[in-house]
C-alpha atoms as a PDB file:
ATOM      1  CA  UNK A   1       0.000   0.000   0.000  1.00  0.00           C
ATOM      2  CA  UNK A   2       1.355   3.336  -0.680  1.00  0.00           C
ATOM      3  CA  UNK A   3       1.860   6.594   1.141  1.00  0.00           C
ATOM      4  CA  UNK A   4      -1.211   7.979  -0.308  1.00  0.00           C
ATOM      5  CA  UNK A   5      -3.772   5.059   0.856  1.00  0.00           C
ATOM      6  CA  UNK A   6      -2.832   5.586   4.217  1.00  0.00           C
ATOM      7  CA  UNK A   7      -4.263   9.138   4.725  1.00  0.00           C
ATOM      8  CA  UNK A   8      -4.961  12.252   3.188  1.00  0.00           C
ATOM      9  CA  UNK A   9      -2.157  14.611   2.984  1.00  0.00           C
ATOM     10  CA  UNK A  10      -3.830  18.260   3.468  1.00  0.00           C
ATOM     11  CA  UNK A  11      -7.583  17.529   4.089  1.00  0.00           C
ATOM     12  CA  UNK A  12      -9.974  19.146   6.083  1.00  0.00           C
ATOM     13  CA  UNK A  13      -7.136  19.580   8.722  1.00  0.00           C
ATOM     14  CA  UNK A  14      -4.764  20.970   6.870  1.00  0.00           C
ATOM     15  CA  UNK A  15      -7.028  23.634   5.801  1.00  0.00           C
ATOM     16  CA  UNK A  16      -8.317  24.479   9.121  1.00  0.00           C
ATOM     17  CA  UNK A  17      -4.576  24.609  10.039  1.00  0.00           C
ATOM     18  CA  UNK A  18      -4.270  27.351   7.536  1.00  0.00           C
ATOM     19  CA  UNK A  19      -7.492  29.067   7.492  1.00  0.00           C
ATOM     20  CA  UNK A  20      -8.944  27.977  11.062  1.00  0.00           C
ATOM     21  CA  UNK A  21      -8.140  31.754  12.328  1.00  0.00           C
ATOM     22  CA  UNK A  22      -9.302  33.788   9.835  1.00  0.00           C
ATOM     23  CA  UNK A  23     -12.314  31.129   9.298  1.00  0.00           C
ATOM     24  CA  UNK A  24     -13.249  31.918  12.995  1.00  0.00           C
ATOM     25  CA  UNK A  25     -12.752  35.054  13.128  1.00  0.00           C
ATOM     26  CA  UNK A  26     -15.230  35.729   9.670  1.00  0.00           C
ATOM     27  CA  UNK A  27     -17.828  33.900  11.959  1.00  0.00           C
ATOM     28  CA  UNK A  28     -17.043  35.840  14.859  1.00  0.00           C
ATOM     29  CA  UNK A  29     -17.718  39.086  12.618  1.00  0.00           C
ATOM     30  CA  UNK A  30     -21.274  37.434  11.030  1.00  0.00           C
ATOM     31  CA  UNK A  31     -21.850  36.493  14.712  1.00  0.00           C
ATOM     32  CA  UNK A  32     -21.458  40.730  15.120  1.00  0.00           C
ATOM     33  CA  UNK A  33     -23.353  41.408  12.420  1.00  0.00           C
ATOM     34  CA  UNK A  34     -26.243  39.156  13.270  1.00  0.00           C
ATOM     35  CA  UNK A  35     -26.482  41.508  16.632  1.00  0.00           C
ATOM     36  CA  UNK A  36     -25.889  44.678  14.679  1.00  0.00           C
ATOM     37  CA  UNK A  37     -28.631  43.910  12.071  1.00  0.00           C
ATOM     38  CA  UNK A  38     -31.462  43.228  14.616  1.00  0.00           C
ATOM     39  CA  UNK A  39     -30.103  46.248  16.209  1.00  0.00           C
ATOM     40  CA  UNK A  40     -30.513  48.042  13.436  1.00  0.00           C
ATOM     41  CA  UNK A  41     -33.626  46.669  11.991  1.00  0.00           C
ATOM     42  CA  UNK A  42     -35.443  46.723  15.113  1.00  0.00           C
ATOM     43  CA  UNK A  43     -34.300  50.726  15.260  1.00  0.00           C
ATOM     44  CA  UNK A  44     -35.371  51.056  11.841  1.00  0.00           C
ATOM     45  CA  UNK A  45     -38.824  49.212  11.864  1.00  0.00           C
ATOM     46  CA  UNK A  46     -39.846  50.752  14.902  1.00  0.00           C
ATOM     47  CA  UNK A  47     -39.141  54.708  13.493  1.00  0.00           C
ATOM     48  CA  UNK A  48     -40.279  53.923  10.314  1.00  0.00           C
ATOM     49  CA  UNK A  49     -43.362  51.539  10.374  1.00  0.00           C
ATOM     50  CA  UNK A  50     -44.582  51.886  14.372  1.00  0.00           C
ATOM     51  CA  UNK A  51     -43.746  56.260  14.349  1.00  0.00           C
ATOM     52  CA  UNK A  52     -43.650  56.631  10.456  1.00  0.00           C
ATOM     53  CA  UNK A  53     -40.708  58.573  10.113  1.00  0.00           C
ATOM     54  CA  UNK A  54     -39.125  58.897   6.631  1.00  0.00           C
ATOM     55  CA  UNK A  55     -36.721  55.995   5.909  1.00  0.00           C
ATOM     56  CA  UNK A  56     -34.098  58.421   5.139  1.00  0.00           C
ATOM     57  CA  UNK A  57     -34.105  59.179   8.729  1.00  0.00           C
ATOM     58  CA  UNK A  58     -35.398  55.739  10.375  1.00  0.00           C
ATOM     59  CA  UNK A  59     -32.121  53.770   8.429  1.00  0.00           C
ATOM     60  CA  UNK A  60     -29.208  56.355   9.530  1.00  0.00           C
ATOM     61  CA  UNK A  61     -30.532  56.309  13.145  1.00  0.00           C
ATOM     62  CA  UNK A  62     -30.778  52.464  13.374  1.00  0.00           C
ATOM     63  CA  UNK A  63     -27.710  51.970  11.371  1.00  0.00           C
ATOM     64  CA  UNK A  64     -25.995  54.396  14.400  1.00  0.00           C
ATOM     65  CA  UNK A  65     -27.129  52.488  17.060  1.00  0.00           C
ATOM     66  CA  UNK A  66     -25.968  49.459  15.480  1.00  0.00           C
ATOM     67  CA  UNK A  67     -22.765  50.949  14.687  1.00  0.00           C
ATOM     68  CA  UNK A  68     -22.257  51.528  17.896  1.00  0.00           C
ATOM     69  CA  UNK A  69     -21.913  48.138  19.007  1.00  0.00           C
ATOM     70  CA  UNK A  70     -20.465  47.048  16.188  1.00  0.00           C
ATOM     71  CA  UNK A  71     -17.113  49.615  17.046  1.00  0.00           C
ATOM     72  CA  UNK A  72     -16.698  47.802  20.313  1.00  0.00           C
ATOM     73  CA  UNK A  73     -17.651  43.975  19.363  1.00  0.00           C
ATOM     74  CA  UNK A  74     -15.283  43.877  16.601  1.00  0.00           C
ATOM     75  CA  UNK A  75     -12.786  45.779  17.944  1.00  0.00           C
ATOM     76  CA  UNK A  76     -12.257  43.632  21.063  1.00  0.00           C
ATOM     77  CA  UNK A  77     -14.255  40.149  20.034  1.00  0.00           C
ATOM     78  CA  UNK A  78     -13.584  39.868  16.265  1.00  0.00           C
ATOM     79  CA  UNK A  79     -10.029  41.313  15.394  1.00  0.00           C
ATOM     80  CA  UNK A  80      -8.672  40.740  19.281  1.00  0.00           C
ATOM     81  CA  UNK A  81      -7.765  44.251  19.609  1.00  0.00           C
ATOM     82  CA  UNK A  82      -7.082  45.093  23.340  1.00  0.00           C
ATOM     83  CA  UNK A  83      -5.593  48.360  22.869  1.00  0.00           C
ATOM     84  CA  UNK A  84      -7.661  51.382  24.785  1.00  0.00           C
ATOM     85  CA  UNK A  85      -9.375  53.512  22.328  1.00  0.00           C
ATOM     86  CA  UNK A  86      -7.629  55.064  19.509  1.00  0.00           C
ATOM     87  CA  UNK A  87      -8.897  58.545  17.300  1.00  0.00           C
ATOM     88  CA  UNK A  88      -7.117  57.045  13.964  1.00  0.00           C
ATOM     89  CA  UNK A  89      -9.191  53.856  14.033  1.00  0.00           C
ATOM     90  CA  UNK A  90     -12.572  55.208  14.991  1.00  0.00           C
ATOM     91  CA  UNK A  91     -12.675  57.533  12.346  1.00  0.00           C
ATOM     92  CA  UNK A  92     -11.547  54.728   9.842  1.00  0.00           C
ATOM     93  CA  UNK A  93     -14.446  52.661  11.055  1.00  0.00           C
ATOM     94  CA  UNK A  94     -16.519  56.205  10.550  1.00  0.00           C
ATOM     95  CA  UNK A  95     -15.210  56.052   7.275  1.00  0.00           C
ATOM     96  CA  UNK A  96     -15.689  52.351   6.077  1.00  0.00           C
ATOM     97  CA  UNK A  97     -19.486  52.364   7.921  1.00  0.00           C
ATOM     98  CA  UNK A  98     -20.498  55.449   5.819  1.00  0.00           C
ATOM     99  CA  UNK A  99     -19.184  54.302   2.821  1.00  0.00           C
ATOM    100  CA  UNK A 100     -21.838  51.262   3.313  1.00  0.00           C
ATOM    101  CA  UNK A 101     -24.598  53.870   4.822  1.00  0.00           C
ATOM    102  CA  UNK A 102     -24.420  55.680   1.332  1.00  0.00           C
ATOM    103  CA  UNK A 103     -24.636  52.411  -1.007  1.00  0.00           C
ATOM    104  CA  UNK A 104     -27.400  51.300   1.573  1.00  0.00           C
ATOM    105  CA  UNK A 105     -29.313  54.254   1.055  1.00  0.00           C
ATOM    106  CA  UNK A 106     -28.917  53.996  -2.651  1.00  0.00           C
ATOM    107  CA  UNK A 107     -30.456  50.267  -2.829  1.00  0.00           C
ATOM    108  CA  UNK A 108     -33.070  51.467  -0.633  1.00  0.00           C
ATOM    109  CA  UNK A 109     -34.038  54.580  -2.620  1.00  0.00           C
ATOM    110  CA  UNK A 110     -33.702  52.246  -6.001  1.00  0.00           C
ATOM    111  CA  UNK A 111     -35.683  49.365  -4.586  1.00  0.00           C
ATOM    112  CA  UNK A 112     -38.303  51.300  -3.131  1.00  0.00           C
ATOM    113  CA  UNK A 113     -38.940  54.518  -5.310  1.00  0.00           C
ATOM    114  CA  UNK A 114     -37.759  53.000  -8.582  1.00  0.00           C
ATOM    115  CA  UNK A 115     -38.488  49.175  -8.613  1.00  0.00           C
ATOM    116  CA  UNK A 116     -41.591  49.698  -6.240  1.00  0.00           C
ATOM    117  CA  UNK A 117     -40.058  46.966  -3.659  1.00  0.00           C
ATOM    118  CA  UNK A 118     -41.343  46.667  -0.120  1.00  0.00           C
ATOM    119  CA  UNK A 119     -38.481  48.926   1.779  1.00  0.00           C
ATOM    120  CA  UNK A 120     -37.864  45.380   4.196  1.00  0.00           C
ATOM    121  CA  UNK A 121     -36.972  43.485   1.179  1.00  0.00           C
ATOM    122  CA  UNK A 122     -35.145  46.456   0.090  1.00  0.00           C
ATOM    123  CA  UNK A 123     -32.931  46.493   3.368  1.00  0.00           C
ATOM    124  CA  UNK A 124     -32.468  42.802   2.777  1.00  0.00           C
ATOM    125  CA  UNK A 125     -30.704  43.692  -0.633  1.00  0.00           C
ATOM    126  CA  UNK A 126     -28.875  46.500   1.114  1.00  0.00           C
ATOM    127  CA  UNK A 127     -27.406  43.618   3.552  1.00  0.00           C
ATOM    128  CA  UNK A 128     -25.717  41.834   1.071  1.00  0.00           C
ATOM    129  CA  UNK A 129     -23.995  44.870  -0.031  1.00  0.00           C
ATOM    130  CA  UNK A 130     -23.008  46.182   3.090  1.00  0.00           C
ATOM    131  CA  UNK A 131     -21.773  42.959   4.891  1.00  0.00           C
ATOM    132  CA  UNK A 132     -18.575  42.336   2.615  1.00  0.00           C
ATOM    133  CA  UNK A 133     -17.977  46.205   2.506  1.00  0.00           C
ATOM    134  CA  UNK A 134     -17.590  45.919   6.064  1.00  0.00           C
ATOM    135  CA  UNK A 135     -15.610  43.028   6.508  1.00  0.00           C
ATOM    136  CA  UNK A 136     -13.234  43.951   4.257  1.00  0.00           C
ATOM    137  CA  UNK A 137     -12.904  47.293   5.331  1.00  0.00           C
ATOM    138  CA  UNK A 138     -12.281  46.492   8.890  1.00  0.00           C
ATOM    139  CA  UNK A 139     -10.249  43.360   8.220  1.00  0.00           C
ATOM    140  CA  UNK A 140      -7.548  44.998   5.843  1.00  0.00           C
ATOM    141  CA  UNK A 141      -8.104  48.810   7.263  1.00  0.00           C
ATOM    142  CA  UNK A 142      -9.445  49.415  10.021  1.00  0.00           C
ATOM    143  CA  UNK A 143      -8.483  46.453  12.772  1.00  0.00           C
ATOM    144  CA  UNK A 144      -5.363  45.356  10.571  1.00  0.00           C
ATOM    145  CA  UNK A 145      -2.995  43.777  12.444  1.00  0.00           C
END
């Protein structure tokens, strides 16, 4: 029997020995995002569908309370960082967050003024924008080791 019969030589092991930290910490961050999204859309329903304000003041306040505990989750779960608060990084995160605030409102305005789509499905399109735009930003920006 050769070599090869006897067991695989990378496998499943060998690629959780070489992606096992950045595979965990990508579920960490959609663990974060999870909490920041029914943060957000809880914010966001209740201003816009339980007090009727416009959505182009419901989304920015819910996406600022979620942003808000996104700084601080990701910061000290997700990318590890213990370091006490630093100006440079905030305002990176500022930067990266708005960034997906301003495509977000643009796939809400599009969905819901020009393709006549219910404003929750929407902010379900707006997710899938805004999720990568984030982890990338933070991963190889903001938080970069």
């Amino acid at each position: 029997m050769s070599d090869k019969a006897e067991g695989p030589t990378g496998g499943i092991a060998a690629v959780i020995e070489k992606y096992g930290k950045g595979i965990v910490q990508f579920v960490k961050f959609n663990a974060v995002g999870i909490i920041n999204t029914a943060i957000t859309f809880l914010v966001f329903t209740l201003l816009n569908k339980l007090i009727g304000l416009d959505k182009f003041i419901a989304e920015p306040s819910g996406y600022v309370c979620g942003l808000i505990n996104s700084y601080f989750l990701n910061k000290i779960w997700t990318f590890g960082k213990k370091h006490h608060y630093r100006l440079s990084e905030a305002l990176k995160f500022i930067i990266v967050n708005a960034f997906a605030l301003g495509g977000t409102l643009l796939i809400l305005h599009v969905a819901e003024d020009i393709l006549s789509i219910d404003v929750l499905w929407g902010k379900l399109m707006a997710y899938c924008y805004s999720v990568p735009v984030n982890y990338i930003g933070f991963k190889y920006w903001v938080f970069r080791t």
